[in-house]
N, C-alpha and C. Protein backbone atom coordinates (compact mmCIF):
# COMPACT_ATOMS: atom_id res chain seq x y z
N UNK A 1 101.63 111.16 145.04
CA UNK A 1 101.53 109.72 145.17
C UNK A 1 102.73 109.06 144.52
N UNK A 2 102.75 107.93 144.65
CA UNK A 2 104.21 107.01 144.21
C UNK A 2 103.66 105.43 143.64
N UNK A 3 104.07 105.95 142.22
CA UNK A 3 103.41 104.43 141.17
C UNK A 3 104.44 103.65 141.01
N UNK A 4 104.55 102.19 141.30
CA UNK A 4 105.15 101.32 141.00
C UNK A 4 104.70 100.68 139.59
N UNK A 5 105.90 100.11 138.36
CA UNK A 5 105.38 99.78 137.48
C UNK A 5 106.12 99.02 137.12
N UNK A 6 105.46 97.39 136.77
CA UNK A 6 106.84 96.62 136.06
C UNK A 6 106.80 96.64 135.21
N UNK A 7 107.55 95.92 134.29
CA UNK A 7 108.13 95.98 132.75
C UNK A 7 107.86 97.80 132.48
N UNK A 8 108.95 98.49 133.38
CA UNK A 8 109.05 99.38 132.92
C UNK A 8 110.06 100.35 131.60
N UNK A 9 110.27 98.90 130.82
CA UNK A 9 111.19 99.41 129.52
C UNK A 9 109.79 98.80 128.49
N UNK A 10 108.67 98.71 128.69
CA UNK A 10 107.53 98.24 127.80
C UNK A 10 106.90 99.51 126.94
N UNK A 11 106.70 99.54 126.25
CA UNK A 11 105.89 100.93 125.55
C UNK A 11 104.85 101.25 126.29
N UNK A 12 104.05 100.51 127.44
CA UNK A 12 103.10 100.82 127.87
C UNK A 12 103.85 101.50 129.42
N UNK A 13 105.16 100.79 129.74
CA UNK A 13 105.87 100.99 131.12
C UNK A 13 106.62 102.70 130.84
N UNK A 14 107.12 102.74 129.74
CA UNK A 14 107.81 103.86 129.20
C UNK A 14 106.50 105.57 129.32
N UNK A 15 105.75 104.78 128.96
CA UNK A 15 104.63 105.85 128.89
C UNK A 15 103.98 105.89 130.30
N UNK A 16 103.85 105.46 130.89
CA UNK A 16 103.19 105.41 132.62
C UNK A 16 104.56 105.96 133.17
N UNK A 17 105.64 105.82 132.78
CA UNK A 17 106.51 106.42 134.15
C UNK A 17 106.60 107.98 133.58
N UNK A 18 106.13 108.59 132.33
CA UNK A 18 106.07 109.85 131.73
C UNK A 18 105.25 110.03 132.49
N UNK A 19 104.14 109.69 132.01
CA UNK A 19 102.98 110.27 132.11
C UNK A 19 102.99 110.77 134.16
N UNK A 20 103.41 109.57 134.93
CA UNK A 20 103.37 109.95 136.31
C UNK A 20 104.41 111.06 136.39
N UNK A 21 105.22 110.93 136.18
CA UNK A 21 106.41 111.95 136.38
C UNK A 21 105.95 113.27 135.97
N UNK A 22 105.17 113.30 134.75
CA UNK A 22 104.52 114.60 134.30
C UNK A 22 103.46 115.59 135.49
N UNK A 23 103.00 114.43 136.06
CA UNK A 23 101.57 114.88 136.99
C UNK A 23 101.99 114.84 138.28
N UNK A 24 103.78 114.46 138.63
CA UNK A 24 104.08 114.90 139.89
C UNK A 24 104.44 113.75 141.01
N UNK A 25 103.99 112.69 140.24
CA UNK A 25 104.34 111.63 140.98
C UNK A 25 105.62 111.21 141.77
N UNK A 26 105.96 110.01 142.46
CA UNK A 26 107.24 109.82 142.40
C UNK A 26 106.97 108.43 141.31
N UNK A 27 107.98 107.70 141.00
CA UNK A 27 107.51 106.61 140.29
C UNK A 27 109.23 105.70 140.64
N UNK A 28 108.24 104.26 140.70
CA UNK A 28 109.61 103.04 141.11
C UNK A 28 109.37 102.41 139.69
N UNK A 29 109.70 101.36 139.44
CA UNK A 29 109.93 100.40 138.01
C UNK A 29 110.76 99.45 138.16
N UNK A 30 110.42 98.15 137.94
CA UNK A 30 111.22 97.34 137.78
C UNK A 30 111.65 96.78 136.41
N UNK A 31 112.64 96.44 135.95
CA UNK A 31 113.34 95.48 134.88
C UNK A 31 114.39 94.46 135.45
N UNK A 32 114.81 93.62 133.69
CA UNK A 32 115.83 92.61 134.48
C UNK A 32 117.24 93.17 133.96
N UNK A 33 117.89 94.06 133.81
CA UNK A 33 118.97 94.30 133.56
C UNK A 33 119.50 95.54 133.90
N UNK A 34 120.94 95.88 133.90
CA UNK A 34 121.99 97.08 134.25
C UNK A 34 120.94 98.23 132.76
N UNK A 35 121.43 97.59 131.78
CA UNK A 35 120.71 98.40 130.46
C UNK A 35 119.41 99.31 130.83
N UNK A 36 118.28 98.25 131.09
CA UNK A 36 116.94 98.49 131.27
C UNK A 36 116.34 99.26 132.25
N UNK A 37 117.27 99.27 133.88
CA UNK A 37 117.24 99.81 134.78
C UNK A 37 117.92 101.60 134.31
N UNK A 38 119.33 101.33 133.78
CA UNK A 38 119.21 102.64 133.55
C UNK A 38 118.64 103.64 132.41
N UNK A 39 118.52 102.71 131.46
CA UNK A 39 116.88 103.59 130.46
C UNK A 39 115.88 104.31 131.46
N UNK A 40 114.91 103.24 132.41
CA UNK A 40 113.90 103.72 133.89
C UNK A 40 114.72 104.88 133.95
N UNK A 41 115.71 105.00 134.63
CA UNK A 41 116.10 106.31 135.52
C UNK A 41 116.53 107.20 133.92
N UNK A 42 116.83 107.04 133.50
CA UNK A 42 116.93 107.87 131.98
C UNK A 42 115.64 108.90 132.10
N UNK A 43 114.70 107.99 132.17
CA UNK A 43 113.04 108.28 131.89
C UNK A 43 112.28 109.42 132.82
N UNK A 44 113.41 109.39 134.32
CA UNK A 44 113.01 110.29 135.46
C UNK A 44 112.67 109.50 136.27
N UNK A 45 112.42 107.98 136.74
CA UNK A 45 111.51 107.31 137.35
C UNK A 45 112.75 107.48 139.18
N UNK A 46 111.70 107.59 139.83
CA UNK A 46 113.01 107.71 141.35
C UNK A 46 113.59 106.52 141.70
N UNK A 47 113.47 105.20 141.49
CA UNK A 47 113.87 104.14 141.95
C UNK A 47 113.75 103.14 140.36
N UNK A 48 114.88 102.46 140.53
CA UNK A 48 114.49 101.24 139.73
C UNK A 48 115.78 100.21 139.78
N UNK A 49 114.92 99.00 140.11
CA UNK A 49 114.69 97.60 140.75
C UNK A 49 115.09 96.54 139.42
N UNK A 50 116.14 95.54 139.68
CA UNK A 50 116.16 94.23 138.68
C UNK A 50 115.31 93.48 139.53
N UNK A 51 114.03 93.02 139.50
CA UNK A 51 113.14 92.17 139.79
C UNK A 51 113.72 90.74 139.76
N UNK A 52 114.77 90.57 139.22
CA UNK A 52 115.83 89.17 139.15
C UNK A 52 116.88 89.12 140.43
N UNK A 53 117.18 90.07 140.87
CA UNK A 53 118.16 90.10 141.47
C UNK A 53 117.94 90.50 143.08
N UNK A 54 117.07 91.61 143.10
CA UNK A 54 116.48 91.91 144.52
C UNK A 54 115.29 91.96 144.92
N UNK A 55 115.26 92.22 146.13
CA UNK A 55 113.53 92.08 146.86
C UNK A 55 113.00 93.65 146.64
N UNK A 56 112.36 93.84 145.74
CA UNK A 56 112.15 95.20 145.70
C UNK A 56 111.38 95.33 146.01
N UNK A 57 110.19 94.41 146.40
CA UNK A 57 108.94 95.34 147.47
C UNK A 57 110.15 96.01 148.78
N UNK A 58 110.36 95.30 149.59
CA UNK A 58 111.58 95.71 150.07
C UNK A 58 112.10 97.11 149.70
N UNK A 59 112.83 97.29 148.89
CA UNK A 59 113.62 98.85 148.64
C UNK A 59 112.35 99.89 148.53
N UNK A 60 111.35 99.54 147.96
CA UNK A 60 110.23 100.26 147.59
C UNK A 60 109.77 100.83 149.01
N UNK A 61 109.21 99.69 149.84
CA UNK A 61 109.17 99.94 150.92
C UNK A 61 109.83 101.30 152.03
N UNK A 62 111.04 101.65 152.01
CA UNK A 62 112.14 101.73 152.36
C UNK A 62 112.10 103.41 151.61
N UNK A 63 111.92 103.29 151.15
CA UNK A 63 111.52 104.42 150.20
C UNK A 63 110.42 105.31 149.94
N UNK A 64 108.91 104.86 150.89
CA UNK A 64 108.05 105.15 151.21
C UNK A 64 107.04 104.69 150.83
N UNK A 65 106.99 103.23 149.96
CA UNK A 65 106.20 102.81 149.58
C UNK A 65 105.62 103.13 148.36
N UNK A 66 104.42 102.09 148.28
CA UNK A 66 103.80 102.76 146.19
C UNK A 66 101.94 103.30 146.67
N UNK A 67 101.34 104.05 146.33
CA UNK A 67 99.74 104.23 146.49
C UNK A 67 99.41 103.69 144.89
N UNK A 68 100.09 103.38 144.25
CA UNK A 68 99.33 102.10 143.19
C UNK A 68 100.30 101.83 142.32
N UNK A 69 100.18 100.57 141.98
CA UNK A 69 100.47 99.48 141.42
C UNK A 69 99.95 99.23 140.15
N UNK A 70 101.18 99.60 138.64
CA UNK A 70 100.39 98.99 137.51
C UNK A 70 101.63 97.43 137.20
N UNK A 71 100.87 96.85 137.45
CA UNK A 71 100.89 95.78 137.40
C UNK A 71 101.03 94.76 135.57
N UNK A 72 102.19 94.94 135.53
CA UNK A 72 102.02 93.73 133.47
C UNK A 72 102.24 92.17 134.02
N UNK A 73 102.53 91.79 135.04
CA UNK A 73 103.49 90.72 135.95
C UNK A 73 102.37 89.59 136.09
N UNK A 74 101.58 90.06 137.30
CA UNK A 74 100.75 88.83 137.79
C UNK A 74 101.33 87.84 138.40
N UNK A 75 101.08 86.94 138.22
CA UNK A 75 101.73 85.68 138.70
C UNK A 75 102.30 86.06 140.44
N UNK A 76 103.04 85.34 140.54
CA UNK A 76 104.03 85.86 142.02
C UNK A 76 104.38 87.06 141.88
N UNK A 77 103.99 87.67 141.42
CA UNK A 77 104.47 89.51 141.90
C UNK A 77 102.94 90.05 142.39
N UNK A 78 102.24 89.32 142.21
CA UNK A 78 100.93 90.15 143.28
C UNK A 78 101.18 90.12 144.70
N UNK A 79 101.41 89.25 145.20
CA UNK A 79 101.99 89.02 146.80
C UNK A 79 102.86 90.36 147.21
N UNK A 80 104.12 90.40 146.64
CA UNK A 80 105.35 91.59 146.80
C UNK A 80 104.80 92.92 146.31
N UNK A 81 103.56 92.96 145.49
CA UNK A 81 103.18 94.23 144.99
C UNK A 81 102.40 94.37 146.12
N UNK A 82 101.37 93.55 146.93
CA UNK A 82 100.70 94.42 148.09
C UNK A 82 101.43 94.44 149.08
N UNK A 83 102.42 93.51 149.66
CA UNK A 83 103.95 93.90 150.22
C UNK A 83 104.44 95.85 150.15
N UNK A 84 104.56 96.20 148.66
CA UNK A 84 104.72 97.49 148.55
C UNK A 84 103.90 98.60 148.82
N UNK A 85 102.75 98.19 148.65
CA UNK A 85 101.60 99.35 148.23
C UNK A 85 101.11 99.85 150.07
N UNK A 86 101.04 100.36 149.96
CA UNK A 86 100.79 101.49 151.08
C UNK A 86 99.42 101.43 151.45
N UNK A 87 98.91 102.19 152.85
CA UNK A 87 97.65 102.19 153.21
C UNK A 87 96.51 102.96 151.94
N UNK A 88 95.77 101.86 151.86
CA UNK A 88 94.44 102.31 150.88
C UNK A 88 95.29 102.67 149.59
N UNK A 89 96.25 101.49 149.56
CA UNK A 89 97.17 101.57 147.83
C UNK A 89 95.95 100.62 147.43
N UNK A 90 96.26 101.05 145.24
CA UNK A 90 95.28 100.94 144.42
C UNK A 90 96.33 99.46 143.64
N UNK A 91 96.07 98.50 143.25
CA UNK A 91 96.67 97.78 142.33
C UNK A 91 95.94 97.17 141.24
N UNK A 92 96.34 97.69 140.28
CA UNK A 92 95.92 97.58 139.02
C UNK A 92 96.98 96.44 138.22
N UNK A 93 95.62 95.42 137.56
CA UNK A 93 96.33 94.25 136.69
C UNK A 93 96.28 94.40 135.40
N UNK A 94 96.88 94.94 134.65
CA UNK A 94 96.57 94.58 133.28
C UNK A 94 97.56 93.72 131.81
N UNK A 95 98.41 93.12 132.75
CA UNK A 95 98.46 91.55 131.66
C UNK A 95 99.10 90.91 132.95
N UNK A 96 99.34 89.43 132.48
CA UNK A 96 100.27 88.42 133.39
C UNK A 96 101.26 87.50 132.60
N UNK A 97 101.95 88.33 132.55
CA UNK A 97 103.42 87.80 132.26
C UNK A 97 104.06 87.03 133.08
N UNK A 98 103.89 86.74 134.14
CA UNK A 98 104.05 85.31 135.13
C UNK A 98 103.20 84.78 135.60
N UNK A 99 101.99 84.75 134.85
CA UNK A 99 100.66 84.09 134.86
C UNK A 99 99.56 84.38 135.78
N UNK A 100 98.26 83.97 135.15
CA UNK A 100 97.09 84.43 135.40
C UNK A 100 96.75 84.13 136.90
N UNK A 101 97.35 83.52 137.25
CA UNK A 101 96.54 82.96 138.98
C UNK A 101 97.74 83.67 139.70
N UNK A 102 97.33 84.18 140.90
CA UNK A 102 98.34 84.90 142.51
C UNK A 102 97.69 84.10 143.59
N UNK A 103 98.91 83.88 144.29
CA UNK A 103 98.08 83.67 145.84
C UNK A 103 98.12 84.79 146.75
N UNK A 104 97.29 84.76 147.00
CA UNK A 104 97.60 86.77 147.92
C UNK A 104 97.07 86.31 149.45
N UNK A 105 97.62 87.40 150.41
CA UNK A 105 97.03 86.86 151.92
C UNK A 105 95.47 88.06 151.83
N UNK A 106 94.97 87.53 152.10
CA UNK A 106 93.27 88.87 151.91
C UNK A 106 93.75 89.18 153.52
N UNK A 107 94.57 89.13 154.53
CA UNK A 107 94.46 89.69 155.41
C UNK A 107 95.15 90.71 155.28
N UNK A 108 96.83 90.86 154.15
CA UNK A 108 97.04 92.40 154.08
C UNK A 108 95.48 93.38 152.97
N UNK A 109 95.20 92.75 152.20
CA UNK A 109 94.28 93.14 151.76
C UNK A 109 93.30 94.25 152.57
N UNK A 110 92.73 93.08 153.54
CA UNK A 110 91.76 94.21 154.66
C UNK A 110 92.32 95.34 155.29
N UNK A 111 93.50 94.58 155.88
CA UNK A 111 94.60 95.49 156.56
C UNK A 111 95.05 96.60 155.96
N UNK A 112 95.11 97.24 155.10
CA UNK A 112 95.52 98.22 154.47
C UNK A 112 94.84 98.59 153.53
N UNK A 113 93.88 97.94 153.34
CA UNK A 113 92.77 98.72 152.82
C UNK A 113 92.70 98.98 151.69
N UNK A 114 92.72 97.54 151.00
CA UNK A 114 93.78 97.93 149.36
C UNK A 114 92.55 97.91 148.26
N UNK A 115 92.83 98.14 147.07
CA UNK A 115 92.00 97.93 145.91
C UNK A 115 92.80 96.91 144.77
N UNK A 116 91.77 96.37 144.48
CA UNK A 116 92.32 95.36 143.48
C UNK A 116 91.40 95.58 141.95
N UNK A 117 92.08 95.79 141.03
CA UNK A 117 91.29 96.48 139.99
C UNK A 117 91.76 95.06 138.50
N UNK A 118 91.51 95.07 137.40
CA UNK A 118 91.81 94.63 136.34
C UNK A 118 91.62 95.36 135.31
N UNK A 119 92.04 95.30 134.30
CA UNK A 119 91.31 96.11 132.66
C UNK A 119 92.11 95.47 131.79
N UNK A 120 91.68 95.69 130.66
CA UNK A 120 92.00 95.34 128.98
C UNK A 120 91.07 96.13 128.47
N UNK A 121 91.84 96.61 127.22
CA UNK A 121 91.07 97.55 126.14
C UNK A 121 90.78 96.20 125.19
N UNK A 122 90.74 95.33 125.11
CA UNK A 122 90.67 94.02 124.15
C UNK A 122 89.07 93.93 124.11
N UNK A 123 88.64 94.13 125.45
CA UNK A 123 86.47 93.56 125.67
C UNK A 123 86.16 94.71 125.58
N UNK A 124 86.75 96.40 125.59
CA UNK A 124 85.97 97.08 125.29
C UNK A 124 85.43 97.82 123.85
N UNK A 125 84.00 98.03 123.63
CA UNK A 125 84.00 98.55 122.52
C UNK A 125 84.53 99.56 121.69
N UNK A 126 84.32 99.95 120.64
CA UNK A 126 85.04 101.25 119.90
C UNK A 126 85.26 102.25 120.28
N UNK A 127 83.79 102.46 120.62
CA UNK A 127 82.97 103.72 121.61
C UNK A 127 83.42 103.99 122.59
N UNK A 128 83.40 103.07 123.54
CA UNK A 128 84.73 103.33 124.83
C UNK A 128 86.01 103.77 124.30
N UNK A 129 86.73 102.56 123.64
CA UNK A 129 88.26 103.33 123.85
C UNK A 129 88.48 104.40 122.90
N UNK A 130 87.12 105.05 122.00
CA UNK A 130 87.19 105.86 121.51
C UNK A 130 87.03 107.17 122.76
N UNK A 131 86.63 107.21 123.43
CA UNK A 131 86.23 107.97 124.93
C UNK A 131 86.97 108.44 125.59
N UNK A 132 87.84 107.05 125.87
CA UNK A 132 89.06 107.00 126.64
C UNK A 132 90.45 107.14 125.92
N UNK A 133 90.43 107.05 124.94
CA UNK A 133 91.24 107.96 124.05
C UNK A 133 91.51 109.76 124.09
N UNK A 134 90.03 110.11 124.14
CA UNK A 134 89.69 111.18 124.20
C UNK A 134 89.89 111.80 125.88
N UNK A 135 90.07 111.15 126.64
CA UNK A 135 90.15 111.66 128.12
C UNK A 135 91.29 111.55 128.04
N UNK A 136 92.14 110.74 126.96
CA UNK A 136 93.71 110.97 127.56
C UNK A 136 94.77 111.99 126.97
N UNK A 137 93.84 111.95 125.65
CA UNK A 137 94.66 113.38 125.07
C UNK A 137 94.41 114.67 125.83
N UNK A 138 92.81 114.55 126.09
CA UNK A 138 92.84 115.71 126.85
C UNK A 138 93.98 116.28 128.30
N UNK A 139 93.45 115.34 129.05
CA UNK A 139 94.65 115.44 130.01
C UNK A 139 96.29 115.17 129.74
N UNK A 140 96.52 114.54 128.28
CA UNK A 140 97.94 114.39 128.58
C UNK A 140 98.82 115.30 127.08
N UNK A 141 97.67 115.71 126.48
CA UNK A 141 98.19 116.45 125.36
C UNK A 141 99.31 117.24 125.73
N UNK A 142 99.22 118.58 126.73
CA UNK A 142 99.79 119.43 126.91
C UNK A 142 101.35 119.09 127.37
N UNK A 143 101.25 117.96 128.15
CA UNK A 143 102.89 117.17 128.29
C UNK A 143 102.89 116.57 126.92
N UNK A 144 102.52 116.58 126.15
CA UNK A 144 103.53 115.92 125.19
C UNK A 144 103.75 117.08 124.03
N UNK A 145 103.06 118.06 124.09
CA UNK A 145 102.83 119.43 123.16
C UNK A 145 104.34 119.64 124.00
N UNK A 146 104.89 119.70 125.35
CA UNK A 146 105.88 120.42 125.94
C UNK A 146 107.36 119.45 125.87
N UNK A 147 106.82 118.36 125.61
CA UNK A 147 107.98 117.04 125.45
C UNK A 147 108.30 116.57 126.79
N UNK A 148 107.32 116.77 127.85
CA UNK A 148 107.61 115.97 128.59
C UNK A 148 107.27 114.41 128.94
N UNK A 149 106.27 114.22 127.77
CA UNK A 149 106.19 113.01 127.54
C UNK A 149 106.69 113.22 125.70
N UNK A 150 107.35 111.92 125.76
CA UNK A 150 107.60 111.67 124.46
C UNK A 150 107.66 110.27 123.52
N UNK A 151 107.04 110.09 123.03
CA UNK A 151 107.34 108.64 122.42
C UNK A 151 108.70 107.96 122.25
N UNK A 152 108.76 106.83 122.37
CA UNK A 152 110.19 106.16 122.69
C UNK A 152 109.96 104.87 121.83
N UNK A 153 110.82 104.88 120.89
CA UNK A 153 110.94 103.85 119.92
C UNK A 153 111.82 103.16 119.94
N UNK A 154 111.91 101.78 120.20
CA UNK A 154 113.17 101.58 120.28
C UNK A 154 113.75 100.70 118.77
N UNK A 155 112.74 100.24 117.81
CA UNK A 155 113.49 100.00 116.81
C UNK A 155 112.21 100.10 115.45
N UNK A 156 112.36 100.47 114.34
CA UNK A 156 111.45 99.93 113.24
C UNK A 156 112.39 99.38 112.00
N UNK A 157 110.85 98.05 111.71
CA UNK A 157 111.03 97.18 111.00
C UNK A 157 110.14 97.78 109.73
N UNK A 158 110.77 97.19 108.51
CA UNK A 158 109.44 96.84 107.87
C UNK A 158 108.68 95.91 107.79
N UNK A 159 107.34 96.03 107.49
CA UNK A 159 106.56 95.04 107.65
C UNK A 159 106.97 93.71 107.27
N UNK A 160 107.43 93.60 106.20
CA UNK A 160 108.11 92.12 105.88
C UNK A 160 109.04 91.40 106.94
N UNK A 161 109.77 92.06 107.63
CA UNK A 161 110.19 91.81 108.78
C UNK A 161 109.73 91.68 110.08
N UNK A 162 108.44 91.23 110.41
CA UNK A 162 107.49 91.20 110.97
C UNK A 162 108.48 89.89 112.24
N UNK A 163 108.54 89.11 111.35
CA UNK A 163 109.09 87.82 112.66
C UNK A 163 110.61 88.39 113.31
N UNK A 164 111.08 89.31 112.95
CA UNK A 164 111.97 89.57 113.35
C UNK A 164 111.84 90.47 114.84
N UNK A 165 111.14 91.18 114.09
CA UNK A 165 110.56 92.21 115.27
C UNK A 165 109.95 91.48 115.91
N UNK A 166 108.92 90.65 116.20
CA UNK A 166 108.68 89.62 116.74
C UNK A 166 109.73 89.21 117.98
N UNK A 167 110.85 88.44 117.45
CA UNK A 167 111.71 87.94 118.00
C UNK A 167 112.81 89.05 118.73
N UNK A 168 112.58 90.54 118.63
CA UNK A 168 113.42 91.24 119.23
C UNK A 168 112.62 91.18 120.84
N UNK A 169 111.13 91.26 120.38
CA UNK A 169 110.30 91.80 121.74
C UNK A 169 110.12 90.32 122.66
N UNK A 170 109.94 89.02 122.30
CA UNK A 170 109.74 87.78 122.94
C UNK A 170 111.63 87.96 123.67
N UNK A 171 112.59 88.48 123.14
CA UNK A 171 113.99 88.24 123.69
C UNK A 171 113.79 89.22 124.60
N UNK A 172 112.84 90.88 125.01
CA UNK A 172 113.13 91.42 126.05
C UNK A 172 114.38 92.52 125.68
N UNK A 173 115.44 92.61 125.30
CA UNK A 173 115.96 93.39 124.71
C UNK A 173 115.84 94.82 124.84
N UNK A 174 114.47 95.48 124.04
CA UNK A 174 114.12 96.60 123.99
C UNK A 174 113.46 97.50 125.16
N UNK A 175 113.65 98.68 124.62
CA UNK A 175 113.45 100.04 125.47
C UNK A 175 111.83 100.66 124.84
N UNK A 176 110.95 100.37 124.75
CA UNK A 176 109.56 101.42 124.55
C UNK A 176 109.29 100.48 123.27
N UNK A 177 108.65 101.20 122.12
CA UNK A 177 107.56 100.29 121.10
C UNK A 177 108.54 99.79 119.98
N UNK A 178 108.22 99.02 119.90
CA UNK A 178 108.77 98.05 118.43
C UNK A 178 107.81 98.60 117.25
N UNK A 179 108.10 99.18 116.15
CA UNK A 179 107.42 99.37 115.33
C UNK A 179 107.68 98.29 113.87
N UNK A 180 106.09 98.04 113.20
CA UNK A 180 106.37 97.71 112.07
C UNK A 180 105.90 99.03 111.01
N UNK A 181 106.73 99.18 109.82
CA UNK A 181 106.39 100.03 108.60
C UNK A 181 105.54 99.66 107.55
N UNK A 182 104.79 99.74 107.16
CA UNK A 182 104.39 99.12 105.82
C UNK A 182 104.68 100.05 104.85
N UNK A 183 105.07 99.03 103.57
CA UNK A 183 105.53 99.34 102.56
C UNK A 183 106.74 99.10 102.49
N UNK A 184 107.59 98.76 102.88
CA UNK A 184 109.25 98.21 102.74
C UNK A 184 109.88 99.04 103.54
């Protein structure tokens, strides 16, 4: 299958294009820069898109399309994401970084037979993402025991430096997780 993912220089984007690449996928990604795009392909991802600059449902397209969609975007990128996604593609929302409302046509919807999903670990209880914690080590331990997934840091602060780090991740800048330290 072939996952499309935006903000793919995000700690959550960095880890989904592993994790697919690990299990065989192909994987696309979009960012807004020369930098960010080539971190993505750094990462293994087969395609990657400045979402500023071109129509990448388009290239995606062209390329064979996505069977799901993780989605950080929202806003006007739901339209171009079912644009991409393929017959009986899956699209998954989980934040909106160009805001909470899409206008979508429900006729590609029917037409291709799509799924439209949401999540946040924010409403679920302990117990769950204690669960789902546990389903992901299981399945993803062994890529990261082998380093094919690997954590990607792109800077630590200490905690006192909290607004700073702050202000690295609101500027976009970075490649995978911003860390804070405690203790100095």
């Amino acid at each position: 299958e072939a996952l499309l993912v935006h903000g793919g220089t995000s700690g959550i984007g960095v880890m989904a294009i592993m994790a697919a690449k690990a299990i065989g996928a192909r994987v696309f990604a979009t960012a807004s820069s020369a930098e960010k795009l080539a971190a993505i392909e750094g990462l293994g991802a087969d395609g990657a898109f400045n979402y500023a600059t071109c129509k990448w449902e388009d290239e995606i397209r062209k390329r064979g399309g996505a069977d799901v969609v993780l989605d950080m975007a929202g806003g006007d990128f739901v339209a171009r994401n079912l644009e991409a996604l393929n017959f009986k593609g899956r699209h998954v929302s989980i934040a909106f970084l160009r805001g909470a409302k899409a206008e979508i046509n429900l006729f590609e919807v029917m037409r291709k037979r799509l799924r439209l999903s949401g999540s946040t670990m924010k409403a679920r209880s302990l117990a769950e993402k204690a669960r789902l914690a546990a389903a992901i080590e299981q399945r993803f331990w062994p890529y990261l025991a082998s380093g094919a997934i690997r954590p990607v840091t792109d800077r630590v602060f200490p905690l006192q430096d909290a607004a700073a780090a702050h202000r690295l991740m609101e500027a976009g800048g970075h490649v995978g997780k911003i860390l804070l330290r405690p203790g100095g």
